[in-house]
PDB file of N, CA and C in Angstrom:
ATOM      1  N   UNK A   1      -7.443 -32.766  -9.112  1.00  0.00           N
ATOM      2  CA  UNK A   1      -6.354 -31.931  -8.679  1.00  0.00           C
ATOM      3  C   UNK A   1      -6.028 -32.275  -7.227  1.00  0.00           C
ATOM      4  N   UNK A   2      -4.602 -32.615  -7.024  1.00  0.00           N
ATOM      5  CA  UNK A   2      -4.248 -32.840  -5.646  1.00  0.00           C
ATOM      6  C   UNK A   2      -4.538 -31.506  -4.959  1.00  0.00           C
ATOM      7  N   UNK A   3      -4.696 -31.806  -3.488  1.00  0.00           N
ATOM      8  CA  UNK A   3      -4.380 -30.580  -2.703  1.00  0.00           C
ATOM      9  C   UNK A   3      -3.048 -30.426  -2.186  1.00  0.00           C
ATOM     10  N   UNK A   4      -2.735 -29.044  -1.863  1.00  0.00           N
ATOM     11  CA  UNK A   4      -1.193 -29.220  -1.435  1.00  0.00           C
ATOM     12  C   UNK A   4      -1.617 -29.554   0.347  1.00  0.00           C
ATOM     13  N   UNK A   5      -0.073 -30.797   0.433  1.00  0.00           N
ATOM     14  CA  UNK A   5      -0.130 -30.756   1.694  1.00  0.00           C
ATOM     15  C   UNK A   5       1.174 -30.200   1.992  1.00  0.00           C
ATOM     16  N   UNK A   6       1.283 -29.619   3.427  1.00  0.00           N
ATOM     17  CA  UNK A   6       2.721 -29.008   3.592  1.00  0.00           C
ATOM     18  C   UNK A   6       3.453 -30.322   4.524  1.00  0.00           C
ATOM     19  N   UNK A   7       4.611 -30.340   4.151  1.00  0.00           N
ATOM     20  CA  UNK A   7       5.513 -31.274   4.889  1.00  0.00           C
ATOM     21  C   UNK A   7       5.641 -30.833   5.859  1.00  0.00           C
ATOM     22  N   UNK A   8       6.261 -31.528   7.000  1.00  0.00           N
ATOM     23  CA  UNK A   8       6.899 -31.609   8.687  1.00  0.00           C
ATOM     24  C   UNK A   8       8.386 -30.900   8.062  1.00  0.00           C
ATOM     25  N   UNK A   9       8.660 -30.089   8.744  1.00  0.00           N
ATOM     26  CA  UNK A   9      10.408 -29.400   8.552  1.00  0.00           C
ATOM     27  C   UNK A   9      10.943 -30.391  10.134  1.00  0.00           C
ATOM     28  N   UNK A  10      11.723 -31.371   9.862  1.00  0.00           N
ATOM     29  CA  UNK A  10      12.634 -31.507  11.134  1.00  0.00           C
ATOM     30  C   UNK A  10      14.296 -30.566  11.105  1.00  0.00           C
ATOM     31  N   UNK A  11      14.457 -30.964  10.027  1.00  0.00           N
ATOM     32  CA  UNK A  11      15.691 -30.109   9.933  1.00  0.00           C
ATOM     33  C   UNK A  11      15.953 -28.545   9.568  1.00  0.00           C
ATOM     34  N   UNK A  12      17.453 -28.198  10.071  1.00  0.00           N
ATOM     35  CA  UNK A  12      17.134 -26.731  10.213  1.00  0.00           C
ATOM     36  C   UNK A  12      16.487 -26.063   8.722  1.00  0.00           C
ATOM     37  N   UNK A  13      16.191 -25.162   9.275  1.00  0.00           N
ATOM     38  CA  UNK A  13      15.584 -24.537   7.973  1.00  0.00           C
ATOM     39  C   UNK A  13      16.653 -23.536   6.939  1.00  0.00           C
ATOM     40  N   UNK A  14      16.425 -23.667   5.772  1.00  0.00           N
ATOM     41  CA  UNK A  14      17.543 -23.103   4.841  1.00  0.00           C
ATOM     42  C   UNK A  14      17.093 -21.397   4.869  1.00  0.00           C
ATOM     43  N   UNK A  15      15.815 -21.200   4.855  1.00  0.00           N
ATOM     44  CA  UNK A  15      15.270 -19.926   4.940  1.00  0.00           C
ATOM     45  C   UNK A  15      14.350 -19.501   5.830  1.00  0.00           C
ATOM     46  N   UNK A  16      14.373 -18.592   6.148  1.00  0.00           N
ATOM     47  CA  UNK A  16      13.125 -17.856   7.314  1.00  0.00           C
ATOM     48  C   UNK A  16      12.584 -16.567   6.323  1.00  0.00           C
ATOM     49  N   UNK A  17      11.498 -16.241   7.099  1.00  0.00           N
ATOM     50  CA  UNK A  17      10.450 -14.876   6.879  1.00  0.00           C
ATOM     51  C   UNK A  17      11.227 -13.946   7.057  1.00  0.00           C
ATOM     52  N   UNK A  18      10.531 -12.917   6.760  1.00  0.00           N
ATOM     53  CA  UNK A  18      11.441 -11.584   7.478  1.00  0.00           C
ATOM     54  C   UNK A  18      10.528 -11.376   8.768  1.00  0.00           C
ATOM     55  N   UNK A  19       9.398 -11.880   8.758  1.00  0.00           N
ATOM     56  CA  UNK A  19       8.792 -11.993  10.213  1.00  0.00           C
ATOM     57  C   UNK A  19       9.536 -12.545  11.365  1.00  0.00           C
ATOM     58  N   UNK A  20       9.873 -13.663  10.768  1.00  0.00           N
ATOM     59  CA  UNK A  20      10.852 -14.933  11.648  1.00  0.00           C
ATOM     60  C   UNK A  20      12.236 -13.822  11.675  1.00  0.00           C
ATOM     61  N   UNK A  21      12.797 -13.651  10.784  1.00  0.00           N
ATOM     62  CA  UNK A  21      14.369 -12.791  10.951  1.00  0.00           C
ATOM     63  C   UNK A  21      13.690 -11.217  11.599  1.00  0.00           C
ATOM     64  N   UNK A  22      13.219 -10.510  11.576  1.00  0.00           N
ATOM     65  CA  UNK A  22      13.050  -9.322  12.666  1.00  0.00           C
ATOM     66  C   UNK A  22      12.490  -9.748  14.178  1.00  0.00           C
ATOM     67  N   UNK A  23      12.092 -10.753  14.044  1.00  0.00           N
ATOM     68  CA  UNK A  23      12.067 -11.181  15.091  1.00  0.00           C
ATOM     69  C   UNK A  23      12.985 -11.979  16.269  1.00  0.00           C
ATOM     70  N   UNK A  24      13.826 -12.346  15.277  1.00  0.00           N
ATOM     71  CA  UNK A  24      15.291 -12.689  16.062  1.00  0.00           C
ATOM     72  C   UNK A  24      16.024 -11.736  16.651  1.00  0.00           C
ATOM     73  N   UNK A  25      15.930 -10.783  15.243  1.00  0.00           N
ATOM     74  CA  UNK A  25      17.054  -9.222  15.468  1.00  0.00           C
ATOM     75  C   UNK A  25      16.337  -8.409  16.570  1.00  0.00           C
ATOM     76  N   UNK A  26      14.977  -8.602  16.956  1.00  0.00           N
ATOM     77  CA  UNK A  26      14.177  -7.601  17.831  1.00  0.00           C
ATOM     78  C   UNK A  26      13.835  -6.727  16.766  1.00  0.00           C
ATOM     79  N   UNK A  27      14.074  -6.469  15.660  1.00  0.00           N
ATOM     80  CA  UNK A  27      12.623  -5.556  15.506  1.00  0.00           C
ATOM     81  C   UNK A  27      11.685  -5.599  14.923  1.00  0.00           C
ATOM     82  N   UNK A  28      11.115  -4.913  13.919  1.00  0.00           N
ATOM     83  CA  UNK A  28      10.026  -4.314  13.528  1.00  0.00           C
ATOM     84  C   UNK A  28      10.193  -5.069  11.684  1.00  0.00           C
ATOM     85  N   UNK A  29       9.461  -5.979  11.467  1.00  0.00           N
ATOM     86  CA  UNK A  29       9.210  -6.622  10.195  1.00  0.00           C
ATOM     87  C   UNK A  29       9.449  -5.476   9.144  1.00  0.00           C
ATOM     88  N   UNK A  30       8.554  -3.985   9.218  1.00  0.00           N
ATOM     89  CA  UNK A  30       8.645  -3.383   8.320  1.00  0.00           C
ATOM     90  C   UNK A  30      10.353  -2.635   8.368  1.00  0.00           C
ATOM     91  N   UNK A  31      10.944  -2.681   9.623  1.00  0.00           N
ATOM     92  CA  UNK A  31      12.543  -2.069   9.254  1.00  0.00           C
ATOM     93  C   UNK A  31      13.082  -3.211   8.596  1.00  0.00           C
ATOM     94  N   UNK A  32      13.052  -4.251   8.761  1.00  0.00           N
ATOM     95  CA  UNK A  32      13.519  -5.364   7.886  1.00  0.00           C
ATOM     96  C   UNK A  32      13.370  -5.123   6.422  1.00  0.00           C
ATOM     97  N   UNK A  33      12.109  -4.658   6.434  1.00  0.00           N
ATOM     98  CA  UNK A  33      11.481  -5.238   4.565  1.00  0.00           C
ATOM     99  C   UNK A  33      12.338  -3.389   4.314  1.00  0.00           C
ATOM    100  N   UNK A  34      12.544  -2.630   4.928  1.00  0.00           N
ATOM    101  CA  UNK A  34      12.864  -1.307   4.400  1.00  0.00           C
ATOM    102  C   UNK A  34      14.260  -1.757   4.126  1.00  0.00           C
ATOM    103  N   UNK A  35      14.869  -1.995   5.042  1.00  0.00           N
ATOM    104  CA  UNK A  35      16.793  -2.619   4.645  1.00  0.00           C
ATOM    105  C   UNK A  35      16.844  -3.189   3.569  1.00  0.00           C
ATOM    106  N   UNK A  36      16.056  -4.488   3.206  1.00  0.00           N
ATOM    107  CA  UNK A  36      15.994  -5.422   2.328  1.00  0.00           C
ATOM    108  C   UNK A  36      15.709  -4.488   1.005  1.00  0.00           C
ATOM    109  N   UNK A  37      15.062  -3.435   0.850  1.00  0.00           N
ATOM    110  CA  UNK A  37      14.295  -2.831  -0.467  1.00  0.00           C
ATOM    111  C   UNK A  37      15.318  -1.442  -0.512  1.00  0.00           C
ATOM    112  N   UNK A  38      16.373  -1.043   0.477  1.00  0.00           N
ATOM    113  CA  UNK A  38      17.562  -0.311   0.420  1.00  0.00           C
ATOM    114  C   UNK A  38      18.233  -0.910  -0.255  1.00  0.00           C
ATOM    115  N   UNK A  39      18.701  -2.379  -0.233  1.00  0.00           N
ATOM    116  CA  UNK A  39      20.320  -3.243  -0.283  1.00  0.00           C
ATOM    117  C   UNK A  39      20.757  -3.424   0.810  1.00  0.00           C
ATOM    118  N   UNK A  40      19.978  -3.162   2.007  1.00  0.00           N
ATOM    119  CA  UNK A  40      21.022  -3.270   3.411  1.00  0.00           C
ATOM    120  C   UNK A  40      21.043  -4.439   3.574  1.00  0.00           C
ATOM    121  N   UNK A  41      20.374  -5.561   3.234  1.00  0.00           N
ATOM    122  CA  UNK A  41      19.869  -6.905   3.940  1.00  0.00           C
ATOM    123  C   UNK A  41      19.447  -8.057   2.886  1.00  0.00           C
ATOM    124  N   UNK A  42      20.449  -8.778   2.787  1.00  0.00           N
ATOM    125  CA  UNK A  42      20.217 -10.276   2.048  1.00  0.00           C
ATOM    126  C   UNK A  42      18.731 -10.844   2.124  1.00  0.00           C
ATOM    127  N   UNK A  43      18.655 -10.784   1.141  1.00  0.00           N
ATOM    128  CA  UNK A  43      17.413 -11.897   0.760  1.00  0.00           C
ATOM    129  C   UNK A  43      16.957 -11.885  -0.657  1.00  0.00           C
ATOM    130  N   UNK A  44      15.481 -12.951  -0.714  1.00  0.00           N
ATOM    131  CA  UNK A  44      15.414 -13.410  -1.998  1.00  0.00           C
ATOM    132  C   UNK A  44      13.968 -13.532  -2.521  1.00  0.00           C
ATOM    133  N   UNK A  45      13.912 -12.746  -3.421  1.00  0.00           N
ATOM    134  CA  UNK A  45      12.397 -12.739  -3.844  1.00  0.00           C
ATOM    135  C   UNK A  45      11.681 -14.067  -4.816  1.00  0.00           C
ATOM    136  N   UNK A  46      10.773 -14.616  -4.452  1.00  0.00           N
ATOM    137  CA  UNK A  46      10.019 -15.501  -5.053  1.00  0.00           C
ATOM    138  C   UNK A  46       8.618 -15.092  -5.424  1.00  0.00           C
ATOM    139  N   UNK A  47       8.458 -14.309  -6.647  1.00  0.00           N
ATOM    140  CA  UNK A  47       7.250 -14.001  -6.861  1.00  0.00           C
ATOM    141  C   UNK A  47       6.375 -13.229  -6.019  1.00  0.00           C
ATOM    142  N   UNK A  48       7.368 -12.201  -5.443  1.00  0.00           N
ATOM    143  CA  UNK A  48       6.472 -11.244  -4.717  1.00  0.00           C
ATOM    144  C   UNK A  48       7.444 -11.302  -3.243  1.00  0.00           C
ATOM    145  N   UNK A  49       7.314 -12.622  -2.913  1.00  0.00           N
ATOM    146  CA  UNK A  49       7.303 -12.795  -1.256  1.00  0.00           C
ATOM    147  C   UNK A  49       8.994 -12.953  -0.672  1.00  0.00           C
ATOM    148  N   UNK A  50       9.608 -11.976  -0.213  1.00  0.00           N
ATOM    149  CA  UNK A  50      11.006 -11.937   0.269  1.00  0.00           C
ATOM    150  C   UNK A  50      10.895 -13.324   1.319  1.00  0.00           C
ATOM    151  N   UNK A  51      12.303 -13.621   0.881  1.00  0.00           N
ATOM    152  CA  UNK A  51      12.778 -14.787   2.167  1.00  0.00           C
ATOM    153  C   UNK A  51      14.182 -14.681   2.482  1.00  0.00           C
ATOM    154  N   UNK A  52      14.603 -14.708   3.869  1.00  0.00           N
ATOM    155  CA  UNK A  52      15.584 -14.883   3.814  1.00  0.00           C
ATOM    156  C   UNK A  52      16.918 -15.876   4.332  1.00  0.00           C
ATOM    157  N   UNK A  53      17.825 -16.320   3.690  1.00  0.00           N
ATOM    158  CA  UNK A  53      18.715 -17.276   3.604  1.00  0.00           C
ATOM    159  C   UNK A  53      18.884 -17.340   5.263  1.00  0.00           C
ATOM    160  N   UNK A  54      19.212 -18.232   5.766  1.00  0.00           N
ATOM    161  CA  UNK A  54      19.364 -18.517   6.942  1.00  0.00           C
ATOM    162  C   UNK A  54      20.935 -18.642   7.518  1.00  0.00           C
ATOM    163  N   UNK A  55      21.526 -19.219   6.042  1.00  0.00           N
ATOM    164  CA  UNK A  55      23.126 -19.211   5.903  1.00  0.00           C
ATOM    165  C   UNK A  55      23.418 -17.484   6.024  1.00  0.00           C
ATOM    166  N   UNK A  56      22.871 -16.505   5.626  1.00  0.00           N
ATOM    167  CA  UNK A  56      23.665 -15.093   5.620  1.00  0.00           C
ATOM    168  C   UNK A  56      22.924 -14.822   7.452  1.00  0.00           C
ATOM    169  N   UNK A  57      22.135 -15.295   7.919  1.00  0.00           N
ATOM    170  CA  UNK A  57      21.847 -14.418   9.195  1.00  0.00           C
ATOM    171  C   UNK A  57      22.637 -15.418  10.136  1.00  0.00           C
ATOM    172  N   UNK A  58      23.078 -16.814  10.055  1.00  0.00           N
ATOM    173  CA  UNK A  58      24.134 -17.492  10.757  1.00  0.00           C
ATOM    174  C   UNK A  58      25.626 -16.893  10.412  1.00  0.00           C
ATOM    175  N   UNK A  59      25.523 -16.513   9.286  1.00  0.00           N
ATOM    176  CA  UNK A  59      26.964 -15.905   9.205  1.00  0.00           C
ATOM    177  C   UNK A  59      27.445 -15.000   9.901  1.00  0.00           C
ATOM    178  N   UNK A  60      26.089 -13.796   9.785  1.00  0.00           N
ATOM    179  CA  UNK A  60      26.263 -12.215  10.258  1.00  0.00           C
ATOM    180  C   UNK A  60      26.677 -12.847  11.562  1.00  0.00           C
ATOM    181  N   UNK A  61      26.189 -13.651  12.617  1.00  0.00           N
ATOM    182  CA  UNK A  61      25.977 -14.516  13.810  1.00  0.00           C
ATOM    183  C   UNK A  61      27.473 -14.508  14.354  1.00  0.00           C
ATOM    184  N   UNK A  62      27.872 -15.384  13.216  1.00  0.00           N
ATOM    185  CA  UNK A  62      29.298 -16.135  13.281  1.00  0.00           C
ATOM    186  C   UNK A  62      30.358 -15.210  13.650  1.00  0.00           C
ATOM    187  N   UNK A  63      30.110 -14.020  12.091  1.00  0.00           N
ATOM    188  CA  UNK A  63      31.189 -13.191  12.255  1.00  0.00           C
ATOM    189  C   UNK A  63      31.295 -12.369  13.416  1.00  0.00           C
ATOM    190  N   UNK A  64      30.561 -11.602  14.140  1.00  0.00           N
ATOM    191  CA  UNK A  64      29.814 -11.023  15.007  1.00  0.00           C
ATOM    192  C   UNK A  64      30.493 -11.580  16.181  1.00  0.00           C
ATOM    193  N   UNK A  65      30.333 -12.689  16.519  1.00  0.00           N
ATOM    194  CA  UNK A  65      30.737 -13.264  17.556  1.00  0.00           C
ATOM    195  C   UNK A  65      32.387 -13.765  17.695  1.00  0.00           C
ATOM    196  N   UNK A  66      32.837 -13.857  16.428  1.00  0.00           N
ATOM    197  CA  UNK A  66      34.179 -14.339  15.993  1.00  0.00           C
ATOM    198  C   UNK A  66      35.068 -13.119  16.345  1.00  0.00           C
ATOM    199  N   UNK A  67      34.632 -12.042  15.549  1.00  0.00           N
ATOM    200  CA  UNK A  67      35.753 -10.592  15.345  1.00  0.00           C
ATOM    201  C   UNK A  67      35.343  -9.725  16.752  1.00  0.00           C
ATOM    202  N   UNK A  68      34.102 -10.208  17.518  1.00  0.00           N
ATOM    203  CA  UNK A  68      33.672  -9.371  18.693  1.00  0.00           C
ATOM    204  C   UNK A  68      33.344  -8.242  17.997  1.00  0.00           C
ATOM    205  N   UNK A  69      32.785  -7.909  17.131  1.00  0.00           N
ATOM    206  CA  UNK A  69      32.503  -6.572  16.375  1.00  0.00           C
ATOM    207  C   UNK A  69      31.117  -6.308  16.020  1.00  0.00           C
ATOM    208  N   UNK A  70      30.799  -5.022  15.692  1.00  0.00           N
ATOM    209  CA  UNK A  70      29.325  -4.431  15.333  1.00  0.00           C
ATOM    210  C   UNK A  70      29.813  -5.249  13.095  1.00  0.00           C
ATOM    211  N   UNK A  71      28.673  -5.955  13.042  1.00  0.00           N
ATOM    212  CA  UNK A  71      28.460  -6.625  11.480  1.00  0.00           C
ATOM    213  C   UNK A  71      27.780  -5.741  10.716  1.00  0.00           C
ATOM    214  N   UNK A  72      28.051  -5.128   9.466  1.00  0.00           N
ATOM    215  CA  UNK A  72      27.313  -4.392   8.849  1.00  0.00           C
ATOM    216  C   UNK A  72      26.513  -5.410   8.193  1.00  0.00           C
ATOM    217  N   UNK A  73      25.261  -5.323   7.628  1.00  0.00           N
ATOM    218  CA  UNK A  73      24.470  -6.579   6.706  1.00  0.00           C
ATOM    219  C   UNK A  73      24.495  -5.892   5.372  1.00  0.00           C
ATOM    220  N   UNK A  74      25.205  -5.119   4.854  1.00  0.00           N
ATOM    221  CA  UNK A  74      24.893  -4.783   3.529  1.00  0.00           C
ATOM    222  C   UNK A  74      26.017  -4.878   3.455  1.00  0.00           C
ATOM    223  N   UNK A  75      26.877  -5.360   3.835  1.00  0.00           N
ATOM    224  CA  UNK A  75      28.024  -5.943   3.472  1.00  0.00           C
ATOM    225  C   UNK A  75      27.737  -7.462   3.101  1.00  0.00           C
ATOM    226  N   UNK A  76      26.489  -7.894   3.478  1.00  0.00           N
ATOM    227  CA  UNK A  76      26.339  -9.649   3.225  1.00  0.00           C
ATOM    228  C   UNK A  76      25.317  -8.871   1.918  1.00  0.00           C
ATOM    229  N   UNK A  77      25.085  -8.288   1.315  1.00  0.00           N
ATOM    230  CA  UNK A  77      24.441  -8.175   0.307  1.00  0.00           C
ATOM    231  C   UNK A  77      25.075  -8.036  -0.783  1.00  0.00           C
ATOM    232  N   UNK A  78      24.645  -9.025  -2.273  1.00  0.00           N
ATOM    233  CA  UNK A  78      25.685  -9.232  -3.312  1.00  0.00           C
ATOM    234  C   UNK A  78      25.088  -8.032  -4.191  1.00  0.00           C
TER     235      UNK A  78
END
């Protein structure tokens, strides 16, 4: 049986933690995982472990900065 090895990421990453994303936003991992388990907050479960898209927290980013406006995130939730 091989062992897993993990690859080098050079390029941006498609997904982050919610560790990595509350930590951008400033807060608290568990207000993250509470939004996310509301509907407030995009992301994607893989067998337990939430991740989230990196494209919806560049967006929130985008728009945010584009319209000069407060972004709701459960509006980026399908």
């Amino acid at each position: 049986m091989r062992k897993f090895q993990p690859q080098v990421v050079t390029a941006a990453p498609k997904f982050y933690s919610v560790a990595q994303v509350a930590a951008m936003f400033g807060m608290s991992p568990m207000t993250l995982y509470r939004a996310i388990a509301a509907g407030e907050f995009p992301a994607v479960r893989i067998r337990g472990r939430l991740i989230v898209p990196a494209k919806a927290v560049d967006a929130m980013a985008d728009t945010a900065t584009a319209e000069q406006t407060v972004v709701d995130a459960a509006g980026w939730v399908v």
